[in-house]
C-alpha atoms as a PDB file:
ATOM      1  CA  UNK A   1      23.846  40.215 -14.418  1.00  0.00           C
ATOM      2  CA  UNK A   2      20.501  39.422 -16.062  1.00  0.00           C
ATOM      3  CA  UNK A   3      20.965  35.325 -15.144  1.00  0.00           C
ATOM      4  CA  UNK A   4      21.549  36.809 -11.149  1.00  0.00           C
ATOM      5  CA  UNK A   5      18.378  38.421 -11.397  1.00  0.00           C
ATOM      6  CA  UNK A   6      16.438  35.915 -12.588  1.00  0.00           C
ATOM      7  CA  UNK A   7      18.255  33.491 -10.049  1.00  0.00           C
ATOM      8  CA  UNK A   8      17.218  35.993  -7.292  1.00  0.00           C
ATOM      9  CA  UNK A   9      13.446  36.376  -8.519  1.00  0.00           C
ATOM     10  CA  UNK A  10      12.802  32.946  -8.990  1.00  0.00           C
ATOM     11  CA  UNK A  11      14.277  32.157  -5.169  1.00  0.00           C
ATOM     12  CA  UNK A  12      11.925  34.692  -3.710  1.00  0.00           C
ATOM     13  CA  UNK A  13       8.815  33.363  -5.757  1.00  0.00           C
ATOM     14  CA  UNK A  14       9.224  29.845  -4.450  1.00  0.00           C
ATOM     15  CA  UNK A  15       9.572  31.573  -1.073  1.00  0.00           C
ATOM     16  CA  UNK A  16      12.957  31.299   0.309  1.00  0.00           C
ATOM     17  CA  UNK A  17      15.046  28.393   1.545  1.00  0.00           C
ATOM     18  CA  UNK A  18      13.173  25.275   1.527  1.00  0.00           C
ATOM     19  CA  UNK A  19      11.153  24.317   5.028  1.00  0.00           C
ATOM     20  CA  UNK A  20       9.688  21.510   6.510  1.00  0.00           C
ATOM     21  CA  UNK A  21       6.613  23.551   7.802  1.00  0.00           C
ATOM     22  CA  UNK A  22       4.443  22.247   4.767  1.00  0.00           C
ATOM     23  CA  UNK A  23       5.367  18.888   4.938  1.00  0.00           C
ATOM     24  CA  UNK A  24       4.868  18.960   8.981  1.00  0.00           C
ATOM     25  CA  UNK A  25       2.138  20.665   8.723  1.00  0.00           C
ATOM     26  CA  UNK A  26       0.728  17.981   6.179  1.00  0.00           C
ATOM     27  CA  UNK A  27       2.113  15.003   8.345  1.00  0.00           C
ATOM     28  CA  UNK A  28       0.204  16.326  11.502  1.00  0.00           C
ATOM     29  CA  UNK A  29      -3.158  16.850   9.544  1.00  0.00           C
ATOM     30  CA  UNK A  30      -3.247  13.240   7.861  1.00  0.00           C
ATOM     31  CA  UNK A  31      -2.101  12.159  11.548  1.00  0.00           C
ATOM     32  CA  UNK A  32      -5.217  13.617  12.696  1.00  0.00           C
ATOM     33  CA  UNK A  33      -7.828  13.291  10.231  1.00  0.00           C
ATOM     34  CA  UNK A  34      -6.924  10.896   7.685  1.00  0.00           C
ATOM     35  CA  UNK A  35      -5.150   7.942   9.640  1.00  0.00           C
ATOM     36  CA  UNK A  36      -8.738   6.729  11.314  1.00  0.00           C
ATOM     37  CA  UNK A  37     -10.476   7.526   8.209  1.00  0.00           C
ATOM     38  CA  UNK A  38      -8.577   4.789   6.089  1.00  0.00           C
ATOM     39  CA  UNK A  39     -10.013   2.588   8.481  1.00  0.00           C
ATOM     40  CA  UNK A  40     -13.387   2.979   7.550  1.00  0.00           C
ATOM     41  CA  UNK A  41     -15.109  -0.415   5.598  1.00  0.00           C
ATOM     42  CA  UNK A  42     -18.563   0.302   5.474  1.00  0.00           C
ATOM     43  CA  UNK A  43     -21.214   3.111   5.418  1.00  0.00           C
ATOM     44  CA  UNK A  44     -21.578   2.223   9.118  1.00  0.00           C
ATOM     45  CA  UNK A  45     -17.827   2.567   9.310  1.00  0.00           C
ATOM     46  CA  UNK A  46     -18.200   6.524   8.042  1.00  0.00           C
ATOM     47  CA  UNK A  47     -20.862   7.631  10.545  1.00  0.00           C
ATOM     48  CA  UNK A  48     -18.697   6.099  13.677  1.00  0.00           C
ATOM     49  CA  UNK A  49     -15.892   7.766  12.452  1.00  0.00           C
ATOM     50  CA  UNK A  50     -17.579  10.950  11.628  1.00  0.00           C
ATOM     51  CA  UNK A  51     -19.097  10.678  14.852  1.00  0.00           C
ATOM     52  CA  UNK A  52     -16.333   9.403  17.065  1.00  0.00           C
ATOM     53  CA  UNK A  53     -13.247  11.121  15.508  1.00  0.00           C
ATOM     54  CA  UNK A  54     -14.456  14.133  13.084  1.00  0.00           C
ATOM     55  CA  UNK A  55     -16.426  15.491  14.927  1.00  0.00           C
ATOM     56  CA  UNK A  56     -14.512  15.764  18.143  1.00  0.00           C
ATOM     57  CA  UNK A  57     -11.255  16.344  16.709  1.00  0.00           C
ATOM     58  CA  UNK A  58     -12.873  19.046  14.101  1.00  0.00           C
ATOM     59  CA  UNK A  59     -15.091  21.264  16.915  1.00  0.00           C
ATOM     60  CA  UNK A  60     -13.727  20.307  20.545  1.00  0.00           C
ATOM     61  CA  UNK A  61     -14.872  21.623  23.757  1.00  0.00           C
ATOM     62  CA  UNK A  62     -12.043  21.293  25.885  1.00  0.00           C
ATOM     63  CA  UNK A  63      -8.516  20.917  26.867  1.00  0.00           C
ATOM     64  CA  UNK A  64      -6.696  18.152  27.156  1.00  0.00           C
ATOM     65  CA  UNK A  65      -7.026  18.050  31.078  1.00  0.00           C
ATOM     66  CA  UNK A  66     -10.486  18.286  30.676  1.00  0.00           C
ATOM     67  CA  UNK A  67     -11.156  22.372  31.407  1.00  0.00           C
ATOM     68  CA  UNK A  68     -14.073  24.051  29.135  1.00  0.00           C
ATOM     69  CA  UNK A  69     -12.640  26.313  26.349  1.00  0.00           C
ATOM     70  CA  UNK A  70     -13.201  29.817  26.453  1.00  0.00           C
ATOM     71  CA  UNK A  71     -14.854  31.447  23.651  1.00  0.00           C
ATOM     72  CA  UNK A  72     -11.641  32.537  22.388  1.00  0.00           C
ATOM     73  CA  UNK A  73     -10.652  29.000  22.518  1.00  0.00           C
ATOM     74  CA  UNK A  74     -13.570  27.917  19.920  1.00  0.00           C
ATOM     75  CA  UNK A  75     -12.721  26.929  16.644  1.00  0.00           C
ATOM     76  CA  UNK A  76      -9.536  25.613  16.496  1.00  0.00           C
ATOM     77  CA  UNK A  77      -9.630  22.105  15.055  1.00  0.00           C
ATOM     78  CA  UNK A  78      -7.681  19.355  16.178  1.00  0.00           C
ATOM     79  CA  UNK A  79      -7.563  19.902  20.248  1.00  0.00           C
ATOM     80  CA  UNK A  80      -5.565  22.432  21.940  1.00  0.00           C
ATOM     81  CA  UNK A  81      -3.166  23.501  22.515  1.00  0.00           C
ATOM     82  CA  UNK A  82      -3.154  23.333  18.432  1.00  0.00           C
ATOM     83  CA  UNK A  83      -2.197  25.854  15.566  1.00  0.00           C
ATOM     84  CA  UNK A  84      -5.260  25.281  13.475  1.00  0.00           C
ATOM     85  CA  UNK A  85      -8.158  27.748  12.490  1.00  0.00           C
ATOM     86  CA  UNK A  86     -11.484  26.559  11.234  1.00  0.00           C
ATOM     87  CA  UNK A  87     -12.361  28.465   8.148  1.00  0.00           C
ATOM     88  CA  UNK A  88     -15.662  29.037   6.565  1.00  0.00           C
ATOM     89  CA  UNK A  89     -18.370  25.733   7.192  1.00  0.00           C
ATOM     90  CA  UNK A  90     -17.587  22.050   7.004  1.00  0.00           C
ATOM     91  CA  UNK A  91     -20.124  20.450   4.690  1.00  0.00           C
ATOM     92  CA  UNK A  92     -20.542  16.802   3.257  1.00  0.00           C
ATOM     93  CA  UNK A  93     -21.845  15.999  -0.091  1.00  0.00           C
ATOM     94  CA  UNK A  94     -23.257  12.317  -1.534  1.00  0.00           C
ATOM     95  CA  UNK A  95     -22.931  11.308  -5.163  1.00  0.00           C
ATOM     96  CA  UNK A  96     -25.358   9.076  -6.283  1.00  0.00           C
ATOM     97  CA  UNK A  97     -26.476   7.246  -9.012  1.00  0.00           C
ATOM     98  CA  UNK A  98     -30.258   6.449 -10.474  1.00  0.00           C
ATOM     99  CA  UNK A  99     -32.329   3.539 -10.680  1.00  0.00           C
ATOM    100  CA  UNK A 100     -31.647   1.347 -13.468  1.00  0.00           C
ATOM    101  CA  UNK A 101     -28.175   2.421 -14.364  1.00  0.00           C
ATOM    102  CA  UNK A 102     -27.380  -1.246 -14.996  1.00  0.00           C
ATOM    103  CA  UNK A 103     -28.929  -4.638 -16.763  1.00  0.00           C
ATOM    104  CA  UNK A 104     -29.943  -7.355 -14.789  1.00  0.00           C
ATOM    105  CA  UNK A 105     -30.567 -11.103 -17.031  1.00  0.00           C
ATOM    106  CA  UNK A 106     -33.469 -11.513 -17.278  1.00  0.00           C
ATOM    107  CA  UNK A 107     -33.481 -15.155 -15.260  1.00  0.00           C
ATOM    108  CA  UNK A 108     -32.502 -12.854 -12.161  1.00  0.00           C
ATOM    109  CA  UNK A 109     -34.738  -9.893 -12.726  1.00  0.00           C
ATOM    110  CA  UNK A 110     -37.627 -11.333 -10.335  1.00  0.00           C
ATOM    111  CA  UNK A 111     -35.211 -11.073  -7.492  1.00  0.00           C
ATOM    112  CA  UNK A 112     -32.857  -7.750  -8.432  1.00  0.00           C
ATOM    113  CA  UNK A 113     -36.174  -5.537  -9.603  1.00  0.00           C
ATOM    114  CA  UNK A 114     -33.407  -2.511  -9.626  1.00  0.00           C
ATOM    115  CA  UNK A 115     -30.090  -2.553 -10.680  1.00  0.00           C
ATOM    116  CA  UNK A 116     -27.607   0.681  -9.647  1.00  0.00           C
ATOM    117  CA  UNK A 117     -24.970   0.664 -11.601  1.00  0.00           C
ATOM    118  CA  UNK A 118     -21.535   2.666 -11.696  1.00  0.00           C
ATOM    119  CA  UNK A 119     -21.191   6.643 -11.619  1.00  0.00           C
ATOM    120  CA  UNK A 120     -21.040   8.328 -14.396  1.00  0.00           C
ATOM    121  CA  UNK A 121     -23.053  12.045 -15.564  1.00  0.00           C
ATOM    122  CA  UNK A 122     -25.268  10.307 -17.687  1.00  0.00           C
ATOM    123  CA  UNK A 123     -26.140   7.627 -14.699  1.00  0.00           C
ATOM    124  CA  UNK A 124     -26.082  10.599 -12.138  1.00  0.00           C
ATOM    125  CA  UNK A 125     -28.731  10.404  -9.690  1.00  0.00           C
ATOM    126  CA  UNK A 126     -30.304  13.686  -8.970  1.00  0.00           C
ATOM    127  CA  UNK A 127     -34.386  12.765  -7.466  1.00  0.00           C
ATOM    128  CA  UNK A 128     -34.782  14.676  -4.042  1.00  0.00           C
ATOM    129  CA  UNK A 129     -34.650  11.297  -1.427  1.00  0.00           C
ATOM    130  CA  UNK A 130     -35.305  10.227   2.416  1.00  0.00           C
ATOM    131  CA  UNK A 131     -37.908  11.889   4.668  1.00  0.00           C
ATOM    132  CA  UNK A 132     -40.941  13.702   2.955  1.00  0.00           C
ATOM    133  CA  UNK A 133     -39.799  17.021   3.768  1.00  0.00           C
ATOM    134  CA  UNK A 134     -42.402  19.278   6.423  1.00  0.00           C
ATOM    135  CA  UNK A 135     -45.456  20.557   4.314  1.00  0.00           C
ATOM    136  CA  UNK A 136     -43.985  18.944   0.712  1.00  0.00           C
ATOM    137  CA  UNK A 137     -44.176  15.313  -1.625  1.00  0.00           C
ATOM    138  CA  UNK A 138     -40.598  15.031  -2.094  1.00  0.00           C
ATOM    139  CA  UNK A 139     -37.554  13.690   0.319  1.00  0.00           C
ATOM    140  CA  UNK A 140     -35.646  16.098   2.580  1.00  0.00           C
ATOM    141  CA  UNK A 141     -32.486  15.517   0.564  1.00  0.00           C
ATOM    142  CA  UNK A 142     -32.887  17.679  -2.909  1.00  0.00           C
ATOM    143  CA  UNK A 143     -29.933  17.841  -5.694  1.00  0.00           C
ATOM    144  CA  UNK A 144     -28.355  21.044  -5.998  1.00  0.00           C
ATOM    145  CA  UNK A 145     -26.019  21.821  -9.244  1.00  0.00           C
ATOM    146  CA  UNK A 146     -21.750  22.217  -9.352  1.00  0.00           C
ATOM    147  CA  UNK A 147     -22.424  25.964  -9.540  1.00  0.00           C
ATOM    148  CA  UNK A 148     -24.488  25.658  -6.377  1.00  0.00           C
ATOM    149  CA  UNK A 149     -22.223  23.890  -4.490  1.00  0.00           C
ATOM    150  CA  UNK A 150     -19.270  26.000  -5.462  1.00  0.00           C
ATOM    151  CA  UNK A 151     -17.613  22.488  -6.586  1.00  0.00           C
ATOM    152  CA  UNK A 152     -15.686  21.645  -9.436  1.00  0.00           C
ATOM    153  CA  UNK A 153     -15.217  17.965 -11.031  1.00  0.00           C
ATOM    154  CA  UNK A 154     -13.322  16.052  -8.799  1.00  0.00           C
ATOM    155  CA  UNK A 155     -11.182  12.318  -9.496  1.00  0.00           C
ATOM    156  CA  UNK A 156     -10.729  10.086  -6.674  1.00  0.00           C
ATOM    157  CA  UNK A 157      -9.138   6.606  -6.693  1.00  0.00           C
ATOM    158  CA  UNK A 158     -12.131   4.727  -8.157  1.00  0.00           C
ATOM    159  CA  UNK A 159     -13.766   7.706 -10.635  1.00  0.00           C
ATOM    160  CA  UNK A 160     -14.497  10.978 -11.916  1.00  0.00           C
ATOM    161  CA  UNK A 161     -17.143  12.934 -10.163  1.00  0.00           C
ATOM    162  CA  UNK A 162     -19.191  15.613 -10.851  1.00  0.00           C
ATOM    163  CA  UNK A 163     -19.472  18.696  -8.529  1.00  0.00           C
ATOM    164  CA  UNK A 164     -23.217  18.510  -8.136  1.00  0.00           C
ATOM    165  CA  UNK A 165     -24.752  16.067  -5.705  1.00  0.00           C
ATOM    166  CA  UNK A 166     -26.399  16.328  -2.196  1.00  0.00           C
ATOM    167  CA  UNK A 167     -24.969  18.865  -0.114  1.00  0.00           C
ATOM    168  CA  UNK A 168     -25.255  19.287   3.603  1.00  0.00           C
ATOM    169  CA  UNK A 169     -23.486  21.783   5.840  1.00  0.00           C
ATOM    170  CA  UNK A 170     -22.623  21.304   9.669  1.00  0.00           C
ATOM    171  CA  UNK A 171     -23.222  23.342  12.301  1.00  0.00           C
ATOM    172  CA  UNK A 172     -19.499  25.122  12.373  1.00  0.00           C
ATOM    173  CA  UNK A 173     -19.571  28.290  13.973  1.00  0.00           C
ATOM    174  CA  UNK A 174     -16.957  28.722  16.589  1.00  0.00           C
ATOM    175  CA  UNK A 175     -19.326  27.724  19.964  1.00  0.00           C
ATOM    176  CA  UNK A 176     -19.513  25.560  22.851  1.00  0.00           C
ATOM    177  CA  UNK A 177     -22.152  23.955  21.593  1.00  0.00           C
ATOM    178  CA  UNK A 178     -21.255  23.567  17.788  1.00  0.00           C
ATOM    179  CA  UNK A 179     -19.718  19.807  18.320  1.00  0.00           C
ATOM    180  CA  UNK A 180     -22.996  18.791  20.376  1.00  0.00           C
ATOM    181  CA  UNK A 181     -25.106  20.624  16.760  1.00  0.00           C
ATOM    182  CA  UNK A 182     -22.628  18.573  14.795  1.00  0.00           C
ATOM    183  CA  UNK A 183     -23.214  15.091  15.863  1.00  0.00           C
ATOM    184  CA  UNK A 184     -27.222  15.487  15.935  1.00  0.00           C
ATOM    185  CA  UNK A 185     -26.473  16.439  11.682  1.00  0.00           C
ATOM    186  CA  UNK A 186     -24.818  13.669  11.589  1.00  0.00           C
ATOM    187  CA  UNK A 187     -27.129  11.264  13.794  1.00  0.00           C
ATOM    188  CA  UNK A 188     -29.987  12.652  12.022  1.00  0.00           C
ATOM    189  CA  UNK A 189     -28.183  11.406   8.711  1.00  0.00           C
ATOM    190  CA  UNK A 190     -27.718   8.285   9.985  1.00  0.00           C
ATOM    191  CA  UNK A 191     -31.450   7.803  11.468  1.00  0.00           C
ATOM    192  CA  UNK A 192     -32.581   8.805   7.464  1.00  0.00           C
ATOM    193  CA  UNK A 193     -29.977   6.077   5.712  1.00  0.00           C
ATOM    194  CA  UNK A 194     -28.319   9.116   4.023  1.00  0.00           C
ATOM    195  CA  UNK A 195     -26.167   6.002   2.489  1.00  0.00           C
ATOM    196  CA  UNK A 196     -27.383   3.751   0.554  1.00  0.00           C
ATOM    197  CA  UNK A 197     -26.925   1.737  -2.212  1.00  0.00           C
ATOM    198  CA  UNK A 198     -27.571   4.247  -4.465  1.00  0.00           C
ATOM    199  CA  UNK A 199     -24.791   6.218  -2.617  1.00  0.00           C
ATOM    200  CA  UNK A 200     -20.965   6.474  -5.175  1.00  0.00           C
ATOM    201  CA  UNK A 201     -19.008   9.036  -2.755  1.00  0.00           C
ATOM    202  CA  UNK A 202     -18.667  10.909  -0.137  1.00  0.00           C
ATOM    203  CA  UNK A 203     -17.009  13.556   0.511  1.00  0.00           C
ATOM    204  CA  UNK A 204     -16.361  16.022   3.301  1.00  0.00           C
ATOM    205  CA  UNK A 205     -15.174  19.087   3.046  1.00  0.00           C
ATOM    206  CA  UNK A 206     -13.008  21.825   5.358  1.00  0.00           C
ATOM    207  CA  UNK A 207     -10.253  24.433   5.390  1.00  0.00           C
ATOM    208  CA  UNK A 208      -7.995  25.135   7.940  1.00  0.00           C
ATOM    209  CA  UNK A 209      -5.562  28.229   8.387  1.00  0.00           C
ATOM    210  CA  UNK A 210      -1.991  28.506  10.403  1.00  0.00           C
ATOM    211  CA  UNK A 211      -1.675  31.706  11.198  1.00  0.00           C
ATOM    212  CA  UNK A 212       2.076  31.107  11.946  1.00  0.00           C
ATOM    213  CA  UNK A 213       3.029  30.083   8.974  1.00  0.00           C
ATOM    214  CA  UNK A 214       0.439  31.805   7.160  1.00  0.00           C
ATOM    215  CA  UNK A 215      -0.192  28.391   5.291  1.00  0.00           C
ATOM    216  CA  UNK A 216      -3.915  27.218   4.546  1.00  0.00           C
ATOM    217  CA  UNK A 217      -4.992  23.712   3.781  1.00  0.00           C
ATOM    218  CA  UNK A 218      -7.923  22.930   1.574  1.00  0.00           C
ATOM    219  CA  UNK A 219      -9.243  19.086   3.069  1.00  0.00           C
ATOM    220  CA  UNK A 220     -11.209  16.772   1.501  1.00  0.00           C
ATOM    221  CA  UNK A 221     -12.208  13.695   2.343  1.00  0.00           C
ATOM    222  CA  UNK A 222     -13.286  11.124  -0.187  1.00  0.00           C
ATOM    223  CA  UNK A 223     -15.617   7.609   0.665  1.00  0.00           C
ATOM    224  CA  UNK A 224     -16.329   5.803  -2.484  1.00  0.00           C
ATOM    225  CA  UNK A 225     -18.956   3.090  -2.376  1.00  0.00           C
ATOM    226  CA  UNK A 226     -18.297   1.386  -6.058  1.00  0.00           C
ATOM    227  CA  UNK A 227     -20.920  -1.219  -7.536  1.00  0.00           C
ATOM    228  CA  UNK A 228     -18.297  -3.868  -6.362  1.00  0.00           C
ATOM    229  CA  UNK A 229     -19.230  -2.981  -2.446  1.00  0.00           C
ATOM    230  CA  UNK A 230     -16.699  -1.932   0.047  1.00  0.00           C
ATOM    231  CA  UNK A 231     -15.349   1.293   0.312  1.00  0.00           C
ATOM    232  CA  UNK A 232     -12.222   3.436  -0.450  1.00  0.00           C
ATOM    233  CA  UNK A 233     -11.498   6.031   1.456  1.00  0.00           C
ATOM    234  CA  UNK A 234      -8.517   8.743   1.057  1.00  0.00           C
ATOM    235  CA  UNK A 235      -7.552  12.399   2.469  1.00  0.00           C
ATOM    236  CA  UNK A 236      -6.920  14.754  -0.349  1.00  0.00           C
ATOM    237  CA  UNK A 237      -4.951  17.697   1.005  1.00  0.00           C
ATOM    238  CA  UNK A 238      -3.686  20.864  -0.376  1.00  0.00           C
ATOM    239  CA  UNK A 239      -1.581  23.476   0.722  1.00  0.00           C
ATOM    240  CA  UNK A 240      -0.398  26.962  -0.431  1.00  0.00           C
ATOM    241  CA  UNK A 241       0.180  30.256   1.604  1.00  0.00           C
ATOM    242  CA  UNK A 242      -2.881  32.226   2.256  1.00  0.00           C
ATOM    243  CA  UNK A 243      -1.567  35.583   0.474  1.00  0.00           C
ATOM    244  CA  UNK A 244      -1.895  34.127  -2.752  1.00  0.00           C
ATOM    245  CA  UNK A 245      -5.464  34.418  -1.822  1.00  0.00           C
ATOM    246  CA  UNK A 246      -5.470  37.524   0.405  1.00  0.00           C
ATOM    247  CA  UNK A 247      -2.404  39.386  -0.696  1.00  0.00           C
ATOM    248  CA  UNK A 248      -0.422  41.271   2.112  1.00  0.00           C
ATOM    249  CA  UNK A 249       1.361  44.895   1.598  1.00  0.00           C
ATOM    250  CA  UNK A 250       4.880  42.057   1.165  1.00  0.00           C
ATOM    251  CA  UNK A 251       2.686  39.757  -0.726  1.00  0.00           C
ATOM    252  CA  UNK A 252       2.126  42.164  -3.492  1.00  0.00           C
ATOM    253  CA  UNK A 253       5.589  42.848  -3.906  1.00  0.00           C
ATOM    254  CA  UNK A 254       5.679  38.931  -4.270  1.00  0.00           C
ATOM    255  CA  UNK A 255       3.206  38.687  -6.886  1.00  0.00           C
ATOM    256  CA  UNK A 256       4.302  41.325  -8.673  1.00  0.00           C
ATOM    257  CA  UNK A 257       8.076  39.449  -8.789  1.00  0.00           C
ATOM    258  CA  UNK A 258       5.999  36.677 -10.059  1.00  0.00           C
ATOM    259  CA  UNK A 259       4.122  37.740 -12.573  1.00  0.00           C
ATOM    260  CA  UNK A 260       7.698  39.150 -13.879  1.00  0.00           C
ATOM    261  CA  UNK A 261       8.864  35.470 -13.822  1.00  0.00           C
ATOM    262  CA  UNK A 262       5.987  34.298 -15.707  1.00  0.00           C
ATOM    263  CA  UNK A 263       6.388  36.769 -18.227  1.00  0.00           C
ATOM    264  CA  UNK A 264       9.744  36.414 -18.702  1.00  0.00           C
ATOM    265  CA  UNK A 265       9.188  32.376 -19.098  1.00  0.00           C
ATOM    266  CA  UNK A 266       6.497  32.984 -22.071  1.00  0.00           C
ATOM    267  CA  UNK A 267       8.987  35.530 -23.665  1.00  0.00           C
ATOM    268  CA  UNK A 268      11.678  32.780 -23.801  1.00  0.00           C
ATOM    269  CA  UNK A 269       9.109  30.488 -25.063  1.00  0.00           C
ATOM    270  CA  UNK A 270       7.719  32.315 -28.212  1.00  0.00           C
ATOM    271  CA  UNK A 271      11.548  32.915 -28.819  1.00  0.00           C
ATOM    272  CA  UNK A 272      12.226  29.940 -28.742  1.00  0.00           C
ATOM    273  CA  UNK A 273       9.006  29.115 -31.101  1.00  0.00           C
ATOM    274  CA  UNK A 274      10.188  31.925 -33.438  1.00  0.00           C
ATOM    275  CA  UNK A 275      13.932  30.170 -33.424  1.00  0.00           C
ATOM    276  CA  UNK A 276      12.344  26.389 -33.906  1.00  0.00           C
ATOM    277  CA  UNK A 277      10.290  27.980 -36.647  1.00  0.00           C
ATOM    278  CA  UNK A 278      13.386  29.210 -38.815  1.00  0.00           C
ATOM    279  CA  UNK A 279      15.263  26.134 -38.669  1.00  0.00           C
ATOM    280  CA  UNK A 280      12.795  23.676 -39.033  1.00  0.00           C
ATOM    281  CA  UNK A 281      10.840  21.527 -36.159  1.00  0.00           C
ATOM    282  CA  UNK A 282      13.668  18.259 -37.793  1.00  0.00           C
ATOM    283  CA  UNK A 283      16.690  20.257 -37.166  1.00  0.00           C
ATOM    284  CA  UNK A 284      15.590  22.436 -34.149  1.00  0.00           C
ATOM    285  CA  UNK A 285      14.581  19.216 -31.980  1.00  0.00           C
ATOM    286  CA  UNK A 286      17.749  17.406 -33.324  1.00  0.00           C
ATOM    287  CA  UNK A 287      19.927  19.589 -31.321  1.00  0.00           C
ATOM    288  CA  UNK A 288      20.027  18.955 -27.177  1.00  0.00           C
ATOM    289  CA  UNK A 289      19.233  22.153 -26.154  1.00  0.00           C
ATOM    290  CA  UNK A 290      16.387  22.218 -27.890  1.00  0.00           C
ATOM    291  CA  UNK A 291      14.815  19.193 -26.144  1.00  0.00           C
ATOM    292  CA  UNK A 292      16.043  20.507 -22.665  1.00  0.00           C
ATOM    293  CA  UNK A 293      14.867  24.075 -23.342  1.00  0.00           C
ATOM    294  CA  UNK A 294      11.171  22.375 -23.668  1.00  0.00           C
ATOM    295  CA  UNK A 295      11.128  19.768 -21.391  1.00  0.00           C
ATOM    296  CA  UNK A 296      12.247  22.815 -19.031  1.00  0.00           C
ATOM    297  CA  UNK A 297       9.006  24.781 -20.345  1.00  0.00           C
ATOM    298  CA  UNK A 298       6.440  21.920 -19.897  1.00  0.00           C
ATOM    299  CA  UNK A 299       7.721  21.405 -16.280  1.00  0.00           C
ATOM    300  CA  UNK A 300       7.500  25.379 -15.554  1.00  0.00           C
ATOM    301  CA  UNK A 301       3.945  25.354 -17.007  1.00  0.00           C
ATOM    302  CA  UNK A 302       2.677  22.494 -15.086  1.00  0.00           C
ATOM    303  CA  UNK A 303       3.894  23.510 -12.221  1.00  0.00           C
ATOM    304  CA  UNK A 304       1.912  26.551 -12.131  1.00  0.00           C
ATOM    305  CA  UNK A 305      -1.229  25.119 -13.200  1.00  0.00           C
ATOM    306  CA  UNK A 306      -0.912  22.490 -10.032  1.00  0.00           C
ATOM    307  CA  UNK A 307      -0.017  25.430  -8.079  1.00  0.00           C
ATOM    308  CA  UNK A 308      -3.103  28.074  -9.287  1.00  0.00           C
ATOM    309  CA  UNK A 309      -5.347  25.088 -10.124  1.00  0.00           C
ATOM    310  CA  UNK A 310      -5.499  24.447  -5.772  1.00  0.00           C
ATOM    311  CA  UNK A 311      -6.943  27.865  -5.435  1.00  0.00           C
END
């Protein structure tokens, strides 16, 4: 009876049958978002995709037979008619690195006066950069810390980075002329070099919600400009259902079923501690179900920090 209740709790934590909505859901975003952004080289690259293909696709204006959107119609990314709600602001944020983060010989040091070198926190440039800001001595673009940004660490295909860096938001308030807002951000980033070769990553962040499946995705997309030139470029997506975040009346019954399952998982495990500690770690791990019992437990507990670690 106890083994059919456990069955039955763990099937409605992991939410029922298995669907494709996730994976569709997933498959349609990359479609949208991702797919033109692999095919960016060069900083040039970014800023005609973020100008030809974010932008519109993130904040259109109108549907697909060419009629203005309502103001109910504002803010659904990815053109009507689509299931997508913008949430919260889109911003972009540059990594960078400071001036002589690398050695030059010193044959070649009358032609390479500077040297950037790879990202790292120590190298981490953080000077305030491009325009001399209205009334001020420093550049328009000022370093703000992890904390400010609301960022953790984040590892991409070519590094670790740090969440502090340069942060810009753009314009996203649901509004017929948010797109039009959008692209002058991005022109006027463009106009100031916002890239350059002091420039490790890029990234651009935005959440979107589907109401009918009550499933949120977390997007971020990454542009790393390593010391070896080129770029790399990847969508990082993740998904869970939004009342983990904003419980419903049913969601607390959900997370109350599993926090039960949790529970019940670190009570088997300290038994099974107290058990491995009265026969000996030699004799406990020479039997199978020892091994299985823990390889069980390891998969169980990363699992959930994957799952909590997205929120």
């Amino acid at each position: 009876a106890f083994l059919i209740m456990f069955t039955a709790v763990a099937f409605n934590v992991q939410g029922g049958p298995t669907n494709s909505e996730p994976y569709l859901m997933s498959s349609n975003l990359r479609h949208k978002w991702e797919e033109p952004f692999l095919r960016v080289t060069d900083a040039a690259g970014w800023f005609d995709y973020m100008e030809n293909t974010f932008v519109p696709t993130t904040f259109p204006t109108a549907w697909y037979n060419g009629e203005p959107f309502t103001s109910d119609d504002m803010g659904w990314p990815g053109g009507h008619p689509e299931m997508y709600r913008l949430i919260g602001e889109v911003s972009t944020r540059q990594v960078r690195v400071g001036e002589g983060t690398c050695q030059v010989s010193s044959t070649l040091a009358s032609l390479i006066p500077i040297c950037y070198g790879a990202y790292s926190t120590n190298n981490e440039g953080m000077l305030a950069f491009g325009p001399v800001a209205e009334g001020g001595e420093e550049g328009r673009y000022k370093w703000t810390s992890a904390e400010a940004n609301g960022e953790n660490s984040f590892t991409a295909q070519a590094g670790t980075y740090y969440g502090g860096g340069f942060r810009m938001s753009i314009p996203s308030s649901p509004s017929n002329i948010t797109q039009e807002q959008a692209l002058l951000r991005v022109k006027q980033l463009r106009d100031t070099r916002w890239i350059d070769r002091q420039t490790r990553a890029v990234f651009v962040d935005f959440a979107l919600y589907n109401p009918a499946t009550d499933m949120l995705a977390i997007v971020k997309l990454a542009a790393e400009f390593p010391p070896s030139g080129g770029v790399l470029t990847r969508a990082y997506l993740r998904q869970f259902r939004a009342q983990q975040l904003w419980p419903r009346a049913e969601g607390t019954a959900h997370i109350v079923l599993e926090t039960f399952l949790l529970l019940f998982i670190l009570g088997y495990a300290v038994s099974e501690l107290r058990l491995a500690y009265r026969m000996g770690v030699t004799l406990y791990f020479g039997r199978f179900w020892g091994v299985y019992d823990w390889i069980n437990f390891l998969l169980f507990f990363v699992s959930y920090g994957f799952r909590y670690h997205s929120l």
